[in-house]
Protein backbone atom coordinates (compact mmCIF):
# COMPACT_ATOMS: atom_id res chain seq x y z
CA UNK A 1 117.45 35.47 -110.58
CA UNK A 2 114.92 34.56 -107.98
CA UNK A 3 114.01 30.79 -107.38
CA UNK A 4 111.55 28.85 -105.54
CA UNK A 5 113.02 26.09 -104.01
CA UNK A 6 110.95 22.82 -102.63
CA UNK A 7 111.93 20.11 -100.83
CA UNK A 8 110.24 16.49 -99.87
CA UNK A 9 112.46 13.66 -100.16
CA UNK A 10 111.65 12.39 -96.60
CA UNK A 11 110.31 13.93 -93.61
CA UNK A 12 110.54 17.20 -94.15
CA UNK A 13 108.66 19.72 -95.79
CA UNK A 14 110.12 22.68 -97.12
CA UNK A 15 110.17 25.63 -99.42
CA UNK A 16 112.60 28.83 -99.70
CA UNK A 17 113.61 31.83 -101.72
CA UNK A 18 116.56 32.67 -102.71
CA UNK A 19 117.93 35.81 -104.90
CA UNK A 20 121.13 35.74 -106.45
CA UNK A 21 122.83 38.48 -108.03
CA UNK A 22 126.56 39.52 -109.24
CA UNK A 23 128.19 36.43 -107.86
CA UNK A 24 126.04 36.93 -104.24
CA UNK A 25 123.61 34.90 -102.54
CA UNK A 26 120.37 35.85 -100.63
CA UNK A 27 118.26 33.67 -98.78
CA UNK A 28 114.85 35.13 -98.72
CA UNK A 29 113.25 33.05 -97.06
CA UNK A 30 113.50 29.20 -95.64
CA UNK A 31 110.44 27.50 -94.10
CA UNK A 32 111.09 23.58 -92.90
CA UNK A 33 108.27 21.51 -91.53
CA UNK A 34 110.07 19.03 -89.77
CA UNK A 35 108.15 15.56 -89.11
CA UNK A 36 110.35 14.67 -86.20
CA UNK A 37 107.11 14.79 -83.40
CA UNK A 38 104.96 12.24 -85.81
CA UNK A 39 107.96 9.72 -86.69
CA UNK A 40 109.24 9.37 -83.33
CA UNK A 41 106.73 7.16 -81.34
CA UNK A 42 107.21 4.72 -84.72
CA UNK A 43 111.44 5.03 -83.92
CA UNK A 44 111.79 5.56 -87.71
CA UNK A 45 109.90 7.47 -90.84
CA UNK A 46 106.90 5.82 -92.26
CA UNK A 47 106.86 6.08 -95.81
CA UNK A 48 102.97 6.37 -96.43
CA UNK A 49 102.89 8.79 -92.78
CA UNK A 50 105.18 11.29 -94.48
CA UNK A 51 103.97 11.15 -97.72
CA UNK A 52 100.68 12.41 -96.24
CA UNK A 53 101.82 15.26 -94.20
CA UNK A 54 103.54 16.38 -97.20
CA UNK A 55 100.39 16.53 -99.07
CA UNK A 56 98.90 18.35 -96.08
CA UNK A 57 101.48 20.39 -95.84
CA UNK A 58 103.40 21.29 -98.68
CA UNK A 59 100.70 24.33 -99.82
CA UNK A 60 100.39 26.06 -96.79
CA UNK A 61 104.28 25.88 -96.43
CA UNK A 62 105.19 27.38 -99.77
CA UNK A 63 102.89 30.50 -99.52
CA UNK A 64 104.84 30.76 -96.02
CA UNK A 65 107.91 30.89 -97.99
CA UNK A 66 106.26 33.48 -100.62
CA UNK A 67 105.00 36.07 -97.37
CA UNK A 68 108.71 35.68 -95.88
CA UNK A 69 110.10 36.34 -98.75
CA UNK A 70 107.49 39.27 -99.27
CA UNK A 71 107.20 37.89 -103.00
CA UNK A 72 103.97 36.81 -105.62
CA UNK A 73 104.47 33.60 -107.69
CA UNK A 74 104.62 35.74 -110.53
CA UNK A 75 107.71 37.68 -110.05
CA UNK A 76 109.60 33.85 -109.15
CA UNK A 77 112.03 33.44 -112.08
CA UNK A 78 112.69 29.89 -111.74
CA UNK A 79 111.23 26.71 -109.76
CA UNK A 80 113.36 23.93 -108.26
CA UNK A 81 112.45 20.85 -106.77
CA UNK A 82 114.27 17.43 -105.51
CA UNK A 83 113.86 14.81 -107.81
CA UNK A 84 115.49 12.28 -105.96
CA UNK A 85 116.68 10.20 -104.31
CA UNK A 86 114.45 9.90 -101.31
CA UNK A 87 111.39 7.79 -100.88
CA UNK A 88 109.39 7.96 -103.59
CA UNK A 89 105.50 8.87 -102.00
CA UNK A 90 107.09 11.72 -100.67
CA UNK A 91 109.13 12.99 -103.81
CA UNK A 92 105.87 12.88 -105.82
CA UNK A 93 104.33 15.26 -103.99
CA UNK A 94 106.93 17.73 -103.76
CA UNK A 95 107.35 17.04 -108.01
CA UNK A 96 103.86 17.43 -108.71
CA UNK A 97 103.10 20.38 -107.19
CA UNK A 98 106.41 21.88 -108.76
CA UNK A 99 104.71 20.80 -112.17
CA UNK A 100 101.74 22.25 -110.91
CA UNK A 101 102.96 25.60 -110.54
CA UNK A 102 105.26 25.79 -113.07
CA UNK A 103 102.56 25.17 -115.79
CA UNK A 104 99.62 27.47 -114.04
CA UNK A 105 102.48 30.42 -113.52
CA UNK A 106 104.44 29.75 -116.71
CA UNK A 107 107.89 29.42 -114.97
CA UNK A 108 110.88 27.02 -116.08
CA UNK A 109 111.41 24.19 -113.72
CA UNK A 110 114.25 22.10 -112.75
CA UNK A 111 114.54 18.73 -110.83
CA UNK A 112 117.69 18.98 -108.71
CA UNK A 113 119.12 15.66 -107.14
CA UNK A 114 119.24 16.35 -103.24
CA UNK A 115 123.13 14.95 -102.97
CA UNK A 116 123.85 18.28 -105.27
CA UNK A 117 121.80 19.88 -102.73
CA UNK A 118 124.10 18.72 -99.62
CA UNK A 119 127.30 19.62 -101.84
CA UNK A 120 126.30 23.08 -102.52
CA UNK A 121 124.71 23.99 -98.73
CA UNK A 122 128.35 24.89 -98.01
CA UNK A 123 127.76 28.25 -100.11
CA UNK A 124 124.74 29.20 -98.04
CA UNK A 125 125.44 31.38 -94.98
CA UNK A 126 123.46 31.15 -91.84
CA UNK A 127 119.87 32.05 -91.58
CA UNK A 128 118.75 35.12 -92.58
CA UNK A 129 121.78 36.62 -93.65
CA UNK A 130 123.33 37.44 -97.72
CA UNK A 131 125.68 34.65 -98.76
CA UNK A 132 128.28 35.45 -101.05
CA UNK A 133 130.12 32.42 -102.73
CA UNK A 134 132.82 31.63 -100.98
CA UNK A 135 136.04 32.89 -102.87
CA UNK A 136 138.48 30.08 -101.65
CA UNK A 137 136.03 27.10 -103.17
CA UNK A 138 138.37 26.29 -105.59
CA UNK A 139 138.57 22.90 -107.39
CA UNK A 140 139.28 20.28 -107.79
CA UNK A 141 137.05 19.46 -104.81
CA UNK A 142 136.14 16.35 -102.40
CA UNK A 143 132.67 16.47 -101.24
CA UNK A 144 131.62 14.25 -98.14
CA UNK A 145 128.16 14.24 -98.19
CA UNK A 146 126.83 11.47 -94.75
CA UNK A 147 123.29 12.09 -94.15
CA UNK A 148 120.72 9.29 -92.49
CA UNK A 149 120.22 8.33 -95.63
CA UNK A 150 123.74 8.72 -97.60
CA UNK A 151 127.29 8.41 -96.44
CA UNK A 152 129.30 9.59 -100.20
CA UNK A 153 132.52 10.80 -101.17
CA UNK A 154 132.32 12.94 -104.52
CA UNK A 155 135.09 14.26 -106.78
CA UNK A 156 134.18 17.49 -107.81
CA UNK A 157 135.76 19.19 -110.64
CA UNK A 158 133.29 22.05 -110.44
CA UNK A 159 129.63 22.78 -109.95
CA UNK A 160 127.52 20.75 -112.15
CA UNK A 161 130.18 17.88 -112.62
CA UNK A 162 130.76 15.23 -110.22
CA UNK A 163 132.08 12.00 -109.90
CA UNK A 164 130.89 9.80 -107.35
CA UNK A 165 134.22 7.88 -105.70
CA UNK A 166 133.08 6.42 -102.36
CA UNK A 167 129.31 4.96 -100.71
CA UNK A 168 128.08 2.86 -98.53
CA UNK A 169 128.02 -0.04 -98.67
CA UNK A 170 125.11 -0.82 -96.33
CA UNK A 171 123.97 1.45 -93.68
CA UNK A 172 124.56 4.86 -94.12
CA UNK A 173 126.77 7.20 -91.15
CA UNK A 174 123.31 8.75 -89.83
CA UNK A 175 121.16 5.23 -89.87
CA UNK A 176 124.04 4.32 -87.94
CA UNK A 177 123.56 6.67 -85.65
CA UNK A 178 119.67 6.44 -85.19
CA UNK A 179 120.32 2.66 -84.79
CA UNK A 180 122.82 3.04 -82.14
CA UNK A 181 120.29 4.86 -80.33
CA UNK A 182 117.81 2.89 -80.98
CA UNK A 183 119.38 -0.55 -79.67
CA UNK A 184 120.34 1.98 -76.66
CA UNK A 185 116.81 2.82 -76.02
CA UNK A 186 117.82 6.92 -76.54
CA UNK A 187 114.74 7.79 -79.14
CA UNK A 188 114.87 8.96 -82.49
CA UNK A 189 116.38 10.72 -83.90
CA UNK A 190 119.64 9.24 -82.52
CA UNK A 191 122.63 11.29 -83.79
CA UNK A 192 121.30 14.30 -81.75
CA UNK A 193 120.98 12.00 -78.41
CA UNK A 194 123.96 9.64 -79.05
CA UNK A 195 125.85 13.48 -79.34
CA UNK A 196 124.37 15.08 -76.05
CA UNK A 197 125.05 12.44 -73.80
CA UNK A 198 128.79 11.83 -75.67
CA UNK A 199 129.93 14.95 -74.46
CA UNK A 200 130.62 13.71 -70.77
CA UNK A 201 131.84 10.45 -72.20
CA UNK A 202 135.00 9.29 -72.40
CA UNK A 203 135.47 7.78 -76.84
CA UNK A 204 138.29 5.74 -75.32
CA UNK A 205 136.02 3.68 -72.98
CA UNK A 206 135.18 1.06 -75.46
CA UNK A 207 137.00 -0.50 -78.35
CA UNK A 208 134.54 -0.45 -81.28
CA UNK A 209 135.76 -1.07 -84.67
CA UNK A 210 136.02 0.84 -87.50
CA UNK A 211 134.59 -0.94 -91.03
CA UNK A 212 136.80 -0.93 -93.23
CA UNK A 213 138.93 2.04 -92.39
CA UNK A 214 141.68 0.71 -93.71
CA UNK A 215 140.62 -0.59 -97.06
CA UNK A 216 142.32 0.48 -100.15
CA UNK A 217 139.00 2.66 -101.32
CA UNK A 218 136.50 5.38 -100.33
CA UNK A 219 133.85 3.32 -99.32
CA UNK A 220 131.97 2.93 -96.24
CA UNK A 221 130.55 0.21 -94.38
CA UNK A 222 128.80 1.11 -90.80
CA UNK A 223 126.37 -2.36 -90.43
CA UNK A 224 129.37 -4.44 -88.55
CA UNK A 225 129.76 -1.15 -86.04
CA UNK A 226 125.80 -1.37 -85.59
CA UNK A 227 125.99 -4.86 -85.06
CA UNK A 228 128.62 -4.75 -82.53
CA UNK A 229 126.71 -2.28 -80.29
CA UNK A 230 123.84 -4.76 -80.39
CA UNK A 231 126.00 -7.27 -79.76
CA UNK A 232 127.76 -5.13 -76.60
CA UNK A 233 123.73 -4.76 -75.50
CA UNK A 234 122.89 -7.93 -75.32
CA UNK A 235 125.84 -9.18 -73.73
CA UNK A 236 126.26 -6.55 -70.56
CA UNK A 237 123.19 -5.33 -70.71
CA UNK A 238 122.04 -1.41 -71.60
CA UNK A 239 124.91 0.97 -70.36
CA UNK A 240 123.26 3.29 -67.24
CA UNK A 241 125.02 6.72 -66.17
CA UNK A 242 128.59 7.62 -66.46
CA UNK A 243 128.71 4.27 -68.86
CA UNK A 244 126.17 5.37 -71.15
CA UNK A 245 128.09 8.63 -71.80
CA UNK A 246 131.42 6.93 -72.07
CA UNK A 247 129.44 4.36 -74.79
CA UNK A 248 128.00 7.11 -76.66
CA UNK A 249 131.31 9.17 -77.19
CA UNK A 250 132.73 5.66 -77.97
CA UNK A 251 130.30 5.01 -80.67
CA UNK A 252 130.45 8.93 -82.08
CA UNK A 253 134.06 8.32 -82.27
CA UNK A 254 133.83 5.31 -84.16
CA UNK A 255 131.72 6.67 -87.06
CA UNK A 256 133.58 10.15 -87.07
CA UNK A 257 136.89 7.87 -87.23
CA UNK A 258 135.94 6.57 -90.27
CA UNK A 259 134.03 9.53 -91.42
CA UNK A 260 137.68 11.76 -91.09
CA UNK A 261 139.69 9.05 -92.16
CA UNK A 262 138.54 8.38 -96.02
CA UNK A 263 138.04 11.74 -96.80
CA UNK A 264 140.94 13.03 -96.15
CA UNK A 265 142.44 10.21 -97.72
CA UNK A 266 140.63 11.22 -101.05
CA UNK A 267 141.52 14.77 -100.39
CA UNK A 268 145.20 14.06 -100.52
CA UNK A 269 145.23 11.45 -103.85
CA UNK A 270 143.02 14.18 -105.41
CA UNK A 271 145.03 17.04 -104.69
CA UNK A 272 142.13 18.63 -103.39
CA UNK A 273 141.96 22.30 -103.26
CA UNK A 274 138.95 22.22 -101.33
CA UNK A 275 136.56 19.46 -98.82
CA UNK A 276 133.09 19.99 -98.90
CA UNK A 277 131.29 18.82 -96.50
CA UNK A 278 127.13 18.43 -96.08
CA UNK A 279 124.11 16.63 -95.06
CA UNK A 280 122.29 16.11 -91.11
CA UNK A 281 125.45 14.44 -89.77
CA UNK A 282 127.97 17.26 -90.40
CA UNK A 283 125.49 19.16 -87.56
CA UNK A 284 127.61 17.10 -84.95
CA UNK A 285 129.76 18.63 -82.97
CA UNK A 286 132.26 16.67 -82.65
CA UNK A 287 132.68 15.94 -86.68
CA UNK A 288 133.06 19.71 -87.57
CA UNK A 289 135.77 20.42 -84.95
CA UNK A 290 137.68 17.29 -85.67
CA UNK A 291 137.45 18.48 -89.40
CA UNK A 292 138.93 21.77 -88.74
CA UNK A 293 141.59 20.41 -86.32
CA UNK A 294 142.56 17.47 -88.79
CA UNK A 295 142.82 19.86 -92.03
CA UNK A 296 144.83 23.13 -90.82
CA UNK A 297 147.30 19.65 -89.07
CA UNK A 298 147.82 17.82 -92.66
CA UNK A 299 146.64 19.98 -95.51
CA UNK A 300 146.97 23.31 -94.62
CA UNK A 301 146.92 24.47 -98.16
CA UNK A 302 143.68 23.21 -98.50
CA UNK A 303 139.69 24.61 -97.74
CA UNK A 304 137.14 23.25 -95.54
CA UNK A 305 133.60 24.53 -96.84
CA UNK A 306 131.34 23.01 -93.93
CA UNK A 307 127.48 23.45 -94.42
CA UNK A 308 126.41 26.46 -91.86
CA UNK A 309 123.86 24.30 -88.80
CA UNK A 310 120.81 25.86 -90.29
CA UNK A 311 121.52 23.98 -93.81
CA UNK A 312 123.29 20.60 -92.82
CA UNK A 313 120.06 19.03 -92.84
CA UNK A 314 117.04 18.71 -95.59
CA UNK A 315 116.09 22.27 -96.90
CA UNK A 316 114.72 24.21 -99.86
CA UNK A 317 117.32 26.59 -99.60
CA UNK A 318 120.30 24.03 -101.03
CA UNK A 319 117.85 22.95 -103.81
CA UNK A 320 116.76 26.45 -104.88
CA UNK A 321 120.88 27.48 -105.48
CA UNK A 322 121.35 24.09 -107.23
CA UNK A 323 118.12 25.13 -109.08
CA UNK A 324 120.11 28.66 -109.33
CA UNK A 325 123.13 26.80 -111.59
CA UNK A 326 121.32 24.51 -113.34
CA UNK A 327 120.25 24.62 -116.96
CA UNK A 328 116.38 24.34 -117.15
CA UNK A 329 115.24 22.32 -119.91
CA UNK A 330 112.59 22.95 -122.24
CA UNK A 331 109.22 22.44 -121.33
CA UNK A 332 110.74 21.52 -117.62
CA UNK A 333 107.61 20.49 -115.87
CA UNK A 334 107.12 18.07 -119.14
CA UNK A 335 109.87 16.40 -118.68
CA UNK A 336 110.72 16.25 -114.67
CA UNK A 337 110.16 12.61 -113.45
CA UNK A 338 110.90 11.18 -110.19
CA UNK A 339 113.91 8.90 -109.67
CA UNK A 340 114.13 7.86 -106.04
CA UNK A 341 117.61 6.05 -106.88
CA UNK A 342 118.70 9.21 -108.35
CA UNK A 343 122.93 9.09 -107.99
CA UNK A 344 125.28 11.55 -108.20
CA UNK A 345 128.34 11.48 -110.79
CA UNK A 346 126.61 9.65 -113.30
């Protein structure tokens, strides 16, 4: 089967390719059009901004995807395309051009929720290479999906069903992040600065808390840490130097703390053969070697499936193999709407 993936639930705009065939994976192509440049003097997305990039954009980027991939529209098997969640400007465009194509190219069409997307990044290998499915994903499964815009802990009893066990309560793990920076005056987006400058820091430095880390649940809560920090800024000022780095690491360790700390905690009332773990925030560092550390320490019997750097954040590539299990429904582009509250689970 070969799918068209597309992807525009924020501020980025992307298509891909994949082939899959006996059990393996193959990433044709994978073209992102990241908004970073555009966002960054506003220190945040604008909703109506990236909505009209993507409308700009989206055309030129899937025929990219199409000479990559050294493939005609006609020979695609399948179209996939996020549905939600995601701000809702910027899903229409990516759904109505899916619709688009799908009806002028008589192809079926699926709307894939981007948190399915995150789960199943963990089966795509890095960048160009042939992924095969990993043998060792077995289930049951805990899925830790902490993006900027979704910090979620998901039972999964296999692909396709999903039960959605811990969220955030108010700010997600990366909005944390970018809001850290922000009150630090580091630029956006502020997981990737907060990370570079925490790597001559010292996490013990300062004593930040931890929301609800020890709560008898799998939820998250990162709004008192951000209000702390802001707190910290406007008491002593904006760290400089040696301090800044020591704050950083303090604040990465913080967030990974709690990050670690409930899904683990899932993992082991679950019995969980496997953690899966995806979305922008699982690019740091720090989180993917504290991950690897923490399991082989206190469930060696277990997997960790960690999303490969090229896929932790938004692609096409996740939502073309979700597009890949799913069941297309008749008369797809009829019937795909967007939903940009779209949950996982239910």
């Amino acid at each position: 089967m070969i799918v068209l993936g597309i992807e525009s639930s924020c501020d980025e705009t992307a298509a891909a390719i994949i082939e899959t065939k006996n059990g393996n994976t193959v990433i044709r192509s994978s073209i992102v059009l990241s908004q970073i440049p555009i966002h960054r003097k506003f220190g945040g997305v604008v909703p109506e901004v990236a909505a009209r990039k993507h409308v700009e954009n989206i055309l030129p980027v899937i025929d990219r995807s199409l000479v990559q991939a050294k493939i005609k529209m006609d020979k695609i098997d399948r179209i996939a395309v996020t549905r939600g969640p995601g701000l809702i400007t910027s899903l229409m465009v990516g759904v109505q051009t899916a619709k688009s194509l799908a009806y002028i190219y008589n192809k079926p069409l699926v709307g894939i929720n981007h948190l399915e997307g995150h789960l199943l990044a963990s089966l795509l290998g890095p960048a160009p290479t042939a992924a095969r499915r990993k043998p060792h994903t077995l289930f049951p499964a805990i899925g830790l999906i902490a993006s900027g815009g979704h910090t979620e802990i998901i039972l999964v009893k296999k692909i396709g069903d999903y039960k959605k066990i811990g969220q955030t309560l108010d700010d997600a793990a990366g909005e944390c992040f970018d809001k850290a920076a922000k009150i630090l005056n580091l630029g956006y987006p502020g997981g990737p600065e907060i990370s570079k400058l925490a790597k001559n820091g010292n996490p013990q430095s300062y004593k930040l808390p931890r929301p609800m880390i020890d709560r008898d649940n799998f939820d998250f809560s990162f709004s008192g840490l951000k209000t702390s920090i802001l707190y910290f800024v406007q008491k002593n000022g904006t760290p400089r130097g040696k301090r800044l780095n020591d704050f950083c690491a303090s604040v990465e360790s913080a967030i990974i703390d709690v990050l670690i700390s409930k899904t683990f905690r899932a993992a082991k009332e679950y019995k969980a053969k496997t953690i899966i773990v995806g979305g922008g925030v699982v690019a740091n560092k720090n989180l993917r070697q504290t991950l690897k550390e923490k399991i082989d320490k206190e469930i060696p019997s277990a997997h960790l499936d960690l999303s490969a750097l090229d896929y932790c954040g938004d692609n096409a590539a996740m939502i073309a193999l979700a597009g890949a299990y799913a069941k297309p429904p008749r008369d797809g582009w009829k019937n795909i709407t967007v939903d940009p509250n779209l949950e996982i689970g239910k």
